[in-house]
Protein backbone atom coordinates (compact mmCIF):
# COMPACT_ATOMS: atom_id res chain seq x y z
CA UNK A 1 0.00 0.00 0.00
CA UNK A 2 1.83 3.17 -0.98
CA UNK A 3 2.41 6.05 1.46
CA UNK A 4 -0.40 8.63 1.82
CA UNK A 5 0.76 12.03 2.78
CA UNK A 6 -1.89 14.31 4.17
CA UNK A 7 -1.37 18.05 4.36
CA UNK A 8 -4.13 20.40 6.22
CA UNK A 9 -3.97 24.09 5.50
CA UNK A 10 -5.61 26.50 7.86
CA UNK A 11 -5.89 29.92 7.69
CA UNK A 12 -4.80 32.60 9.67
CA UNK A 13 -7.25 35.44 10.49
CA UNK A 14 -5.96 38.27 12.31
CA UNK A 15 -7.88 41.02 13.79
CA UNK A 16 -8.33 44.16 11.51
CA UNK A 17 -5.86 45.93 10.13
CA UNK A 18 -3.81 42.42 10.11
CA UNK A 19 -2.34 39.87 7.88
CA UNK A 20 -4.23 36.63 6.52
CA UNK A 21 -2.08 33.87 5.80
CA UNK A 22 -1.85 29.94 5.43
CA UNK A 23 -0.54 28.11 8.21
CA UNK A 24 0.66 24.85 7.16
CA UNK A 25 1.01 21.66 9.40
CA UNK A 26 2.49 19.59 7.71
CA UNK A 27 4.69 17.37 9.52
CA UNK A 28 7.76 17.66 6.40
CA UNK A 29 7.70 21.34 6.36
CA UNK A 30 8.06 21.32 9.64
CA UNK A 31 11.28 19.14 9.58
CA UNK A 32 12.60 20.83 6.92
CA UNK A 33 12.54 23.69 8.63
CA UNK A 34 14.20 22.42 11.89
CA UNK A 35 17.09 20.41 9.63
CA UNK A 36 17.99 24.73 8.18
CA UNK A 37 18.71 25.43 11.69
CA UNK A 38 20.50 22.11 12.36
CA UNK A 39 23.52 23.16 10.44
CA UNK A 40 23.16 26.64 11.56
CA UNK A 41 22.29 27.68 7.80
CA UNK A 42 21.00 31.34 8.74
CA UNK A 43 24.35 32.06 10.94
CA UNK A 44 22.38 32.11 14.13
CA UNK A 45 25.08 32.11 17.25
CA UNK A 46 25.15 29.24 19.38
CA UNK A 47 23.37 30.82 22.34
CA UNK A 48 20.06 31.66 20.89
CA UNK A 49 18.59 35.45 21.05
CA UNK A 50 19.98 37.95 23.18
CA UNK A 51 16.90 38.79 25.81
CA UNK A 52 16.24 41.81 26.76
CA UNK A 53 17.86 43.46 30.31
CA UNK A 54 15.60 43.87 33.04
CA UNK A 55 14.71 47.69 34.22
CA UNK A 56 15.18 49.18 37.69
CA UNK A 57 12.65 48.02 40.04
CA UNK A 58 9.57 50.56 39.82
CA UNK A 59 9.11 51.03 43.81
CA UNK A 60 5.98 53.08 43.58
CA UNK A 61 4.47 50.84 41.22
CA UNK A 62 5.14 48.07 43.66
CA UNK A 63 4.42 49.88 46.91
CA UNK A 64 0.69 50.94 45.70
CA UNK A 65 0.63 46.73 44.65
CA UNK A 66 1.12 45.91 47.87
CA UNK A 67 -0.72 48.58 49.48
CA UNK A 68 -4.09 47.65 47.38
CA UNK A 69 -3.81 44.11 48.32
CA UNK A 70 -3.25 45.07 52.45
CA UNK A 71 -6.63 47.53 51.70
CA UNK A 72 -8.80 44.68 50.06
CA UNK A 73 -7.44 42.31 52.80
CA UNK A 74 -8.47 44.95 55.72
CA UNK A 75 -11.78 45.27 53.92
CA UNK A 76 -12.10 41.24 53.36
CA UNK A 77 -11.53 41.16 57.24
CA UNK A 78 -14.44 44.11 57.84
CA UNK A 79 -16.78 42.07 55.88
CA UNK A 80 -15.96 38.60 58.07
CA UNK A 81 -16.82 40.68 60.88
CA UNK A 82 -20.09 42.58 59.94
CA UNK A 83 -21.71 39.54 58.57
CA UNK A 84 -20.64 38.10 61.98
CA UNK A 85 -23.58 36.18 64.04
CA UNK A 86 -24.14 38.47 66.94
C-alpha cells in the first residue's frame, strides 16, 4: 500500500488591520525547517537570542501593589466581621 501524505492548511485570520495567511502543518515542512537550523544555515550564534535586560525596580508601582492588596485584605476582614452572628 503506498504512502499517503496528508497536508491540512488553515488559515490565519488576524484582527483588523492584520495579515491573513496559510498556516501549514504539515509534519515535512516542519522538519525541513528544523534540519535549516540544524547546520546553523541562517548564521544564528550558538546561544540563541539575546533577551532583553531587566529595568530598575519601579518602587511606587510596587508599593501601591502591595498597598491595594493590604486595603482589600483589611476590607475582606471588615466584611468577616459585619456579617458576623451576633
Amino acid at each position: 500500500m503506498p504512502a499517503v501524505r496528508v497536508r491540512s492548511v488553515r488559515v490565519c485570520d488576524n484582527a483588523p488591520g492584520g495579515s491573513t495567511h496559510s498556516v501549514s502543518t504539515d509534519h515535512a515542512t516542519t522538519v525541513a525547517h528544523a534540519d535549516e537550523h540544524a547546520d546553523d544555515a541562517h548564521g544564528h550564534d550558538d546561544g540563541g537570542h539575546d533577551e532583553p535586560a531587566l529595568g530598575p525596580v519601579d518602587i511606587p508601582a510596587w508599593a501601591a501593589a502591595i498597598g491595594g492588596i493590604l486595603i482589600g485584605v483589611v476590607v475582606a476582614f471588615c466584611f468577616v466581621l459585619a456579617t458576623k452572628p451576633v
